[in-house]
N, C-alpha and C. Protein backbone atom coordinates (compact mmCIF):
# COMPACT_ATOMS: atom_id res chain seq x y z
N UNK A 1 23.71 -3.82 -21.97
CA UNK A 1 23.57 -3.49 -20.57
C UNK A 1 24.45 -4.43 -19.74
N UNK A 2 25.21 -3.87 -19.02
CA UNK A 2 26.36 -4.52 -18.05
C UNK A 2 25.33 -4.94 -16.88
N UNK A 3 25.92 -6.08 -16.22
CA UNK A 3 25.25 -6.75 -15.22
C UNK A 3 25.82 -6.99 -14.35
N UNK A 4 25.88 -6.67 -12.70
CA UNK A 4 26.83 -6.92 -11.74
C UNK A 4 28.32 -6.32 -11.87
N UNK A 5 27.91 -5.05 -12.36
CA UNK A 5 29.43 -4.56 -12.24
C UNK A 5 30.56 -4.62 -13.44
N UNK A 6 30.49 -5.74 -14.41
CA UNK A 6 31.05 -6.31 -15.24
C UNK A 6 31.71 -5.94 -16.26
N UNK A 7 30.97 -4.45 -16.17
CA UNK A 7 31.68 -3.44 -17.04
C UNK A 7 33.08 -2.83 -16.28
N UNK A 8 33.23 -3.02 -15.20
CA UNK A 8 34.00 -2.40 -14.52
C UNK A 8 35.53 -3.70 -14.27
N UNK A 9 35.58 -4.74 -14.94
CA UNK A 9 36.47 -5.58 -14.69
C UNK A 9 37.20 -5.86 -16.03
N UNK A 10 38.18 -5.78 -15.41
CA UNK A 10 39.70 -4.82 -16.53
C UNK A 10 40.11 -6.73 -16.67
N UNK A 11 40.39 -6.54 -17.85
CA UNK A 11 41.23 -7.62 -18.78
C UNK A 11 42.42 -8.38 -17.89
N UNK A 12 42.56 -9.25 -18.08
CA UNK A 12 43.91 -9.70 -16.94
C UNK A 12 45.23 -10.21 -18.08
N UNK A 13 46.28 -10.09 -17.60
CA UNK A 13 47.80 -10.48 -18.98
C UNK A 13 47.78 -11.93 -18.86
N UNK A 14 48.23 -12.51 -19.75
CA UNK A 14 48.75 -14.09 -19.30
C UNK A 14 49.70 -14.34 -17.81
N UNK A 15 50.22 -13.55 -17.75
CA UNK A 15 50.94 -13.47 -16.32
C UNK A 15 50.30 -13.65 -15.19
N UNK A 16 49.17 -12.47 -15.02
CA UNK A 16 48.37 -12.11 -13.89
C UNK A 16 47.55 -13.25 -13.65
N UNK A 17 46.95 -14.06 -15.38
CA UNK A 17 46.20 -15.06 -14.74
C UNK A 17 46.75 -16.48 -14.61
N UNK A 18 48.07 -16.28 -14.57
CA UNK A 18 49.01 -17.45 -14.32
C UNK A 18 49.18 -17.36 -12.17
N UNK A 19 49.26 -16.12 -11.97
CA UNK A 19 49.63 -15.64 -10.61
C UNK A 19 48.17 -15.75 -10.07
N UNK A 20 47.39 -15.61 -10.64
CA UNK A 20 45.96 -15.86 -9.99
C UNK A 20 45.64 -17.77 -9.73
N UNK A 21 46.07 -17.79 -10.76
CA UNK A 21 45.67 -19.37 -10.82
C UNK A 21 46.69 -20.64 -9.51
N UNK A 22 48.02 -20.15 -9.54
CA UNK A 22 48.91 -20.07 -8.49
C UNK A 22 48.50 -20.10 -6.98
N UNK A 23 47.81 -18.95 -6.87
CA UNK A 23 47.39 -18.78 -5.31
C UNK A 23 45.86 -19.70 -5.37
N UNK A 24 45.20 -19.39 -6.67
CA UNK A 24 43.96 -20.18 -6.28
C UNK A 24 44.16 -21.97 -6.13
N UNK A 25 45.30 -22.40 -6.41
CA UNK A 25 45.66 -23.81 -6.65
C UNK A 25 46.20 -23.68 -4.62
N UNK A 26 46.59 -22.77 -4.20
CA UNK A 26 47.43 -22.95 -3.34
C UNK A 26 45.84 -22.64 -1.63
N UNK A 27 45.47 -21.79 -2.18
CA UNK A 27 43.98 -21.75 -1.41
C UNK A 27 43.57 -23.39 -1.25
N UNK A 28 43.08 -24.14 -2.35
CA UNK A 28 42.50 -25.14 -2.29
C UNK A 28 42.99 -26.55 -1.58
N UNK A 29 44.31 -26.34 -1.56
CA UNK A 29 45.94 -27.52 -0.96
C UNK A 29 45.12 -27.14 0.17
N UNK A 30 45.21 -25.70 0.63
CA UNK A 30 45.05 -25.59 1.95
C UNK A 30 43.58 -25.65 2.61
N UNK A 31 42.69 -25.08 1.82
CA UNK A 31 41.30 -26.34 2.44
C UNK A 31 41.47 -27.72 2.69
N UNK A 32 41.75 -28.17 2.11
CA UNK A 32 42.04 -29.68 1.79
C UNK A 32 42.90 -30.00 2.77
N UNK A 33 43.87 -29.19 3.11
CA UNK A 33 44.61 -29.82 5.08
C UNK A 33 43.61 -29.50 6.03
N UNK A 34 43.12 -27.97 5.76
CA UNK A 34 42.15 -28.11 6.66
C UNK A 34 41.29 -28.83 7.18
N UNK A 35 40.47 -29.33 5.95
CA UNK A 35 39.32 -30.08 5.88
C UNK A 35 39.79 -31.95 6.78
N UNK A 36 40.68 -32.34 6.82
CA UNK A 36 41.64 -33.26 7.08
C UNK A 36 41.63 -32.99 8.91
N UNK A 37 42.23 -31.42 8.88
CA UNK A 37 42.89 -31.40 10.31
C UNK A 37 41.30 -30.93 11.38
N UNK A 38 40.24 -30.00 10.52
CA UNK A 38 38.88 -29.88 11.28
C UNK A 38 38.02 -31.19 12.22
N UNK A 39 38.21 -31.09 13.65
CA UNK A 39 37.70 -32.28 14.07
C UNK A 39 37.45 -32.04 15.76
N UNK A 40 36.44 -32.80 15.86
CA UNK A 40 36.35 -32.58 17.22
C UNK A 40 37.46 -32.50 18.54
N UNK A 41 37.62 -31.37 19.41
CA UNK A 41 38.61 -31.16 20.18
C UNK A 41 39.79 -30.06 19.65
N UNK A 42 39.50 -29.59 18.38
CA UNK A 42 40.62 -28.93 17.82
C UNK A 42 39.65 -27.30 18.07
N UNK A 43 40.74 -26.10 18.14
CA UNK A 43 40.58 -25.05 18.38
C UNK A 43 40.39 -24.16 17.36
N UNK A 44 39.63 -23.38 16.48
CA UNK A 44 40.27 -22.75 15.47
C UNK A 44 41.65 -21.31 15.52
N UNK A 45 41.74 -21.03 16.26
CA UNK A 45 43.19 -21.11 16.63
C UNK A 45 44.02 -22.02 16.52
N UNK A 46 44.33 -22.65 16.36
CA UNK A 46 44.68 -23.76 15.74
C UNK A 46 44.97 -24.11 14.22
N UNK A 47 43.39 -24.00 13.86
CA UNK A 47 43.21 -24.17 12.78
C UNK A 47 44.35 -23.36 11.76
N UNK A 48 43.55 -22.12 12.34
CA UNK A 48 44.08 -20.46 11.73
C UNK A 48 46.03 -20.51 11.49
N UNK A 49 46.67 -20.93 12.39
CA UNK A 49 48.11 -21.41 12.54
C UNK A 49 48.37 -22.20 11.67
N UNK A 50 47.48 -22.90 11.50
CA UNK A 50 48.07 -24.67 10.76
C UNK A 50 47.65 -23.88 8.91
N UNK A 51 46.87 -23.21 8.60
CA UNK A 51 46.46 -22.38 7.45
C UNK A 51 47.99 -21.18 7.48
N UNK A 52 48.08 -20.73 8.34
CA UNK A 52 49.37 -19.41 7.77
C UNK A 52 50.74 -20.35 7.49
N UNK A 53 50.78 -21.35 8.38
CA UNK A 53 52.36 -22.29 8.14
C UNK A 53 52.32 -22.65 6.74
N UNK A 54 51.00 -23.19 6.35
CA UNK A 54 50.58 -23.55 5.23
C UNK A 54 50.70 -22.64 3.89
N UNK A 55 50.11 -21.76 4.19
CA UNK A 55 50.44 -20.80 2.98
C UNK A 55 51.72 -20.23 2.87
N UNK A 56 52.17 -20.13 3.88
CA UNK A 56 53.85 -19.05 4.08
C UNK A 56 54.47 -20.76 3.57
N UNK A 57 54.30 -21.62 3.93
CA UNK A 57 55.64 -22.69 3.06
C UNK A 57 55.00 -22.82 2.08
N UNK A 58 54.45 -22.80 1.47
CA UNK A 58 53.42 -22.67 -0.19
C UNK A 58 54.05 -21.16 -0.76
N UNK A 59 55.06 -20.59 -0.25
CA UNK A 59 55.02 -19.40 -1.11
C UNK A 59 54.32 -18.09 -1.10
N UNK A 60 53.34 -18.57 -0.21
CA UNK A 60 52.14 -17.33 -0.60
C UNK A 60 52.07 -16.52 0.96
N UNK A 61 50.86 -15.46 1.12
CA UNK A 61 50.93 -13.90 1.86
C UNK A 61 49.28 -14.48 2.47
N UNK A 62 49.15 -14.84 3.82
CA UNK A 62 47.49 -14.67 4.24
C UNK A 62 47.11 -13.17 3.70
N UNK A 63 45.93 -13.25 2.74
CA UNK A 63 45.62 -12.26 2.45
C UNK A 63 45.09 -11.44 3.57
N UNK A 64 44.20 -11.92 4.30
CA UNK A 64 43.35 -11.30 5.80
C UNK A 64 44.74 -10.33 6.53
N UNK A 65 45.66 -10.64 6.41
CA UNK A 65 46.76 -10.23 7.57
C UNK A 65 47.20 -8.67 7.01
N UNK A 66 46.52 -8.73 5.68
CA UNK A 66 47.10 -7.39 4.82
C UNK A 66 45.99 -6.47 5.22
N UNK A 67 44.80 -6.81 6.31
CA UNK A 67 43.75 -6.30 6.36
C UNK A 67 44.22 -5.21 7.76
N UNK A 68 44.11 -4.26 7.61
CA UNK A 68 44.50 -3.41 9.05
C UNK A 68 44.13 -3.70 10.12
N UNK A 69 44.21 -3.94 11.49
CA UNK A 69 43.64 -4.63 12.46
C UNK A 69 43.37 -5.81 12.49
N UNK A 70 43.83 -6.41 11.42
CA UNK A 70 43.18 -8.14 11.67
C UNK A 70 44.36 -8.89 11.28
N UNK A 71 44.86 -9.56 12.35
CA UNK A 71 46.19 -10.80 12.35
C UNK A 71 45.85 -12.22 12.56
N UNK A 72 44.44 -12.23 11.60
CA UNK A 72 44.55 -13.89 11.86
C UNK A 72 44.33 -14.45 10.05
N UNK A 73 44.90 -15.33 9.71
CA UNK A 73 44.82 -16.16 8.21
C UNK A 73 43.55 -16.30 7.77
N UNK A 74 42.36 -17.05 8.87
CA UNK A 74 41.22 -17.22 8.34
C UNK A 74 39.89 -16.54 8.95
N UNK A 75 38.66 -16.69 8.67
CA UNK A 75 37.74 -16.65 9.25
C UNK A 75 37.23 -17.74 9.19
N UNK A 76 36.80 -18.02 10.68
CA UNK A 76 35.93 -19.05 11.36
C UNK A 76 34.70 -19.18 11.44
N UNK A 77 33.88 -19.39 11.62
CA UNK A 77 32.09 -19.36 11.68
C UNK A 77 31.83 -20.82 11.93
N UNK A 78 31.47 -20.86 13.20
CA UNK A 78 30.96 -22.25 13.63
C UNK A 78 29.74 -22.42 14.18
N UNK A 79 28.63 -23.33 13.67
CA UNK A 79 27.40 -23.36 13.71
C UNK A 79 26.78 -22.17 13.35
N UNK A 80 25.81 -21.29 14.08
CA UNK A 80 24.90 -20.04 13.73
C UNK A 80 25.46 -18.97 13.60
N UNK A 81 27.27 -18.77 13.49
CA UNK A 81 27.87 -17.16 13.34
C UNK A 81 27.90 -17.67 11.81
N UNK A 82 27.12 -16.40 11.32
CA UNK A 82 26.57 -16.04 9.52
C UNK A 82 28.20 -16.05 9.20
N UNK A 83 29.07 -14.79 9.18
CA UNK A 83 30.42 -14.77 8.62
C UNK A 83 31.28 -14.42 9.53
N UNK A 84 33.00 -14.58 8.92
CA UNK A 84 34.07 -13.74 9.37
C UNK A 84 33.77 -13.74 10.81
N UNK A 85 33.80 -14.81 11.40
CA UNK A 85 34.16 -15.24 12.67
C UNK A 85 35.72 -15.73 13.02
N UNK A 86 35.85 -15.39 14.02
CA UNK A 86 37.26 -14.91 14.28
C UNK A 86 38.14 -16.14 15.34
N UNK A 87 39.04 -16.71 14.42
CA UNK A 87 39.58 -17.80 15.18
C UNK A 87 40.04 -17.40 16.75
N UNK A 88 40.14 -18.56 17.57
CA UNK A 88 40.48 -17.89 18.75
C UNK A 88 40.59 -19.36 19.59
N UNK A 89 40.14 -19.44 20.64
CA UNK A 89 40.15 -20.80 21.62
C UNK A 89 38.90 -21.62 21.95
N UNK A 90 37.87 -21.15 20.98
CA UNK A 90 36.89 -22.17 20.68
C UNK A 90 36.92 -23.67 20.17
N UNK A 91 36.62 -24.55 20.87
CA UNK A 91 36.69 -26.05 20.69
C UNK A 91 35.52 -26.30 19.88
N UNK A 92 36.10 -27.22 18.69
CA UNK A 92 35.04 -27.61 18.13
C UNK A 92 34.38 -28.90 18.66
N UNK A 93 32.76 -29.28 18.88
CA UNK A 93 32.46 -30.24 19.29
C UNK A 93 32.27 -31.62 17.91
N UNK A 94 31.94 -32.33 18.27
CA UNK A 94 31.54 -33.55 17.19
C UNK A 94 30.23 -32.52 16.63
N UNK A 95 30.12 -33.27 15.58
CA UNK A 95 29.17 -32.21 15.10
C UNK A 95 29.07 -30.99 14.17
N UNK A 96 30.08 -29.66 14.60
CA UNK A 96 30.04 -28.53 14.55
C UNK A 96 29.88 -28.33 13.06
N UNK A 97 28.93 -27.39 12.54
CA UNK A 97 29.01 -27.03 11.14
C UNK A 97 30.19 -25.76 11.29
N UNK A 98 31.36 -25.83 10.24
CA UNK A 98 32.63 -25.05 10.66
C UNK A 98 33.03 -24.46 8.99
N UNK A 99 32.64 -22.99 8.77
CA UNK A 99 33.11 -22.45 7.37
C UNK A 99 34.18 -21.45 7.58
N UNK A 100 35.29 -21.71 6.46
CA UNK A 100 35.94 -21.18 6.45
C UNK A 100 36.05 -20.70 5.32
């Protein structure tokens, strides 16, 4: 008995999980500036900019931007917004719980 779908997830080539492993190495660089540049007084607009410069000189495509209607790199959620909160000109205060 398959569990969560699991039957439904196709084999990957040495390639694919070379190209997977690539962007997932390149995701994490870029938390890691984030996590650095997140601070009181900064905008996530901001943020969201400093993440696409980031990935576009890393080589790589904001995946979100491939999403129809949506032109921003990340989602924001600061304090009580649950998900996929939407960068913009919100200041973060000291404090702010901030997921991206």
């Amino acid at each position: 008995m398959a569990l969560f779908g699991r039957e439904r997830v196709r084999p990957r080539t040495p390639d694919q999980l070379r190209a997977m492993r690539v962007a997932g190495l390149l995701v994490a660089r870029t938390l890691e500036m984030l996590l650095a540049e997140a601070r009181a007084g900064v905008t996530t607009a901001h943020l969201d900019a400093l993440a696409e410069d980031f990935i576009r000189s890393g080589g790589g495509v904001p995946n979100f931007q491939l999403v129809p209607g949506y032109s921003h790199t990340l989602c924001t959620s600061v304090g009580d917004e649950i998900v996929h909160g939407i960068p913009g000109e919100r200041v973060l205060r000291e404090g702010d719980l901030l997921s991206i």
